[in-house]
C-alpha atoms as a PDB file:
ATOM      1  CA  UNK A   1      10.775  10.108  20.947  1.00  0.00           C
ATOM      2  CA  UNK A   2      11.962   6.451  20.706  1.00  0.00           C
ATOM      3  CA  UNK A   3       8.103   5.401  21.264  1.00  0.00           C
ATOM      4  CA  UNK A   4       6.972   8.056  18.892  1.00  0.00           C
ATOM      5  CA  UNK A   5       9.262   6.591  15.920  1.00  0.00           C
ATOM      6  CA  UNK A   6       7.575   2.841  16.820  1.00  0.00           C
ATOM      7  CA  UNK A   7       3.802   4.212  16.250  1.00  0.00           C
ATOM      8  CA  UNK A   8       4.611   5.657  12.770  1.00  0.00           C
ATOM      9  CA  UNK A   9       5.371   2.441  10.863  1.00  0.00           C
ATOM     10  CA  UNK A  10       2.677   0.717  13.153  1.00  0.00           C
ATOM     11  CA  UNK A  11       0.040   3.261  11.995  1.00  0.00           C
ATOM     12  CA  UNK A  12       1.065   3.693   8.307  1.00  0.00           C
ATOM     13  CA  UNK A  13       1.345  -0.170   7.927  1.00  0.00           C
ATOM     14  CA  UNK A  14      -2.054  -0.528   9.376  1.00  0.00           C
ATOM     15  CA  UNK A  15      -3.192   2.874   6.969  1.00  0.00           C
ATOM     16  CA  UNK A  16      -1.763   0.851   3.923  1.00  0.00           C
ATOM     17  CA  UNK A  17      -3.148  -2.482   4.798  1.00  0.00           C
ATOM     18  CA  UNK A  18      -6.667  -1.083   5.712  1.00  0.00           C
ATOM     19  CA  UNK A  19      -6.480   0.794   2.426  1.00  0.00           C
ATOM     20  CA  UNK A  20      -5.627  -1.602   0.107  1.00  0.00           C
ATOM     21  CA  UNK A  21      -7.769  -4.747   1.383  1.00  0.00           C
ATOM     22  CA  UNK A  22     -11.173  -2.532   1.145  1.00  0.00           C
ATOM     23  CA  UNK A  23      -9.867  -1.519  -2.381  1.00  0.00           C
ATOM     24  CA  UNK A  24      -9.042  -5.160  -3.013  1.00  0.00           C
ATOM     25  CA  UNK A  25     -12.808  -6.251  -1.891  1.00  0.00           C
ATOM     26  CA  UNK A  26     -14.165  -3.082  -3.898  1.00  0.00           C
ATOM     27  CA  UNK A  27     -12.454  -4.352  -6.945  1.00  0.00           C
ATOM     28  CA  UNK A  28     -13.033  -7.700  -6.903  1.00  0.00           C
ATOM     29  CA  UNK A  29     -17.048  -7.065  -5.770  1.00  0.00           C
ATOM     30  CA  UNK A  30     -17.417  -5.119  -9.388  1.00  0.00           C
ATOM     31  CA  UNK A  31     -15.093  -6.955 -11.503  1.00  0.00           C
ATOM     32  CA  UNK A  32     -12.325  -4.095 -12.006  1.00  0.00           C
ATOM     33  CA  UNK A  33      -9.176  -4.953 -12.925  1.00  0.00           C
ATOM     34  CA  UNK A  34      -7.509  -1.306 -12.301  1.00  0.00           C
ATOM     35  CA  UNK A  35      -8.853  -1.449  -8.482  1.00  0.00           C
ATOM     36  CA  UNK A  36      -8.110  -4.792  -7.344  1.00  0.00           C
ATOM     37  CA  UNK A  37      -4.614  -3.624  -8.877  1.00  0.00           C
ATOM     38  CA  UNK A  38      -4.261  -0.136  -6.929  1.00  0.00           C
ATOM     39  CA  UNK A  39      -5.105  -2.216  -3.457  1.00  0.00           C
ATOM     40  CA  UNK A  40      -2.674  -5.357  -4.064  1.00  0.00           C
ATOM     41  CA  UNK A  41       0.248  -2.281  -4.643  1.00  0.00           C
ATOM     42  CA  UNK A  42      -1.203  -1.178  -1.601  1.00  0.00           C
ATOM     43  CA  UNK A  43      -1.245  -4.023   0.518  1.00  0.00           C
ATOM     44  CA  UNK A  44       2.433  -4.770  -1.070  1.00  0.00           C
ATOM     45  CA  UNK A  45       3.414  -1.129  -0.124  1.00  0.00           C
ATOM     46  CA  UNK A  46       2.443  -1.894   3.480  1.00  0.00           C
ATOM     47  CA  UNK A  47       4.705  -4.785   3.672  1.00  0.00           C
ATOM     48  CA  UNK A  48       7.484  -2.658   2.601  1.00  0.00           C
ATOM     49  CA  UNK A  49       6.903   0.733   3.939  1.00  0.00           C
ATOM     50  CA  UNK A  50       6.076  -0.088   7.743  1.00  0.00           C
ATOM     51  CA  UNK A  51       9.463  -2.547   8.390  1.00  0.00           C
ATOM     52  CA  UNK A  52      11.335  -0.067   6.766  1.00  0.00           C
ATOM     53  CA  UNK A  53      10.543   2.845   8.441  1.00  0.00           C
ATOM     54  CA  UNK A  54      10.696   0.477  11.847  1.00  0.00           C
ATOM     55  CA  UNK A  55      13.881  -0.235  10.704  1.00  0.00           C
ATOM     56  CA  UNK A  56      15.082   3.252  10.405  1.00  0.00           C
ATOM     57  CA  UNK A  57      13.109   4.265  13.364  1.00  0.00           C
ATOM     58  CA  UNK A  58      15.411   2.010  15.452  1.00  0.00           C
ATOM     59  CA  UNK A  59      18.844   2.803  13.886  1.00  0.00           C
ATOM     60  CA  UNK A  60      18.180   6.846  14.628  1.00  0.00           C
ATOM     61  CA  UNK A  61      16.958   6.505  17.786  1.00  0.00           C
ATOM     62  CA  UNK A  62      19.270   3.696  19.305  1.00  0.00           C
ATOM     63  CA  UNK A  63      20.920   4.787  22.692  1.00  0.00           C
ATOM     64  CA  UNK A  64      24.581   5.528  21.638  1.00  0.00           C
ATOM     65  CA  UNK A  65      27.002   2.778  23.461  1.00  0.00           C
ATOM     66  CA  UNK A  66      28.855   3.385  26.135  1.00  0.00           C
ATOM     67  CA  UNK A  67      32.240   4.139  26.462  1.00  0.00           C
END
């Protein structure tokens, strides 16, 4: 389960990153504003969103300590 919880933020960092640098590029190549915008909050998001959820991924599936 443990190695399960350590893919997710791995996978939906990568997800965000990938997203948001080809919508960078796409925005920048035509000169748009609004989708250079939507892939920096994406890139942004991917900074936040993967540590956190590695973060929580590790706090819920710690081994309890023994006694």
């Amino acid at each position: 389960m443990k190695t399960l919880a350590r893919i997710g933020p791995v996978v939906s960092f990568a997800f965000c990153l990938l997203g948001g640098v080809v919508l960078l590029l796409n925005g920048i190549d035509k000169e748009n504003g609004l989708l250079s915008g939507i892939g920096l909050f994406f890139i942004g998001m991917a900074f936040f969103v993967g540590p956190m959820l590695w973060l929580a991924a590790e706090k819920y599936c710690s081994k309890p300590d023994s006694k």
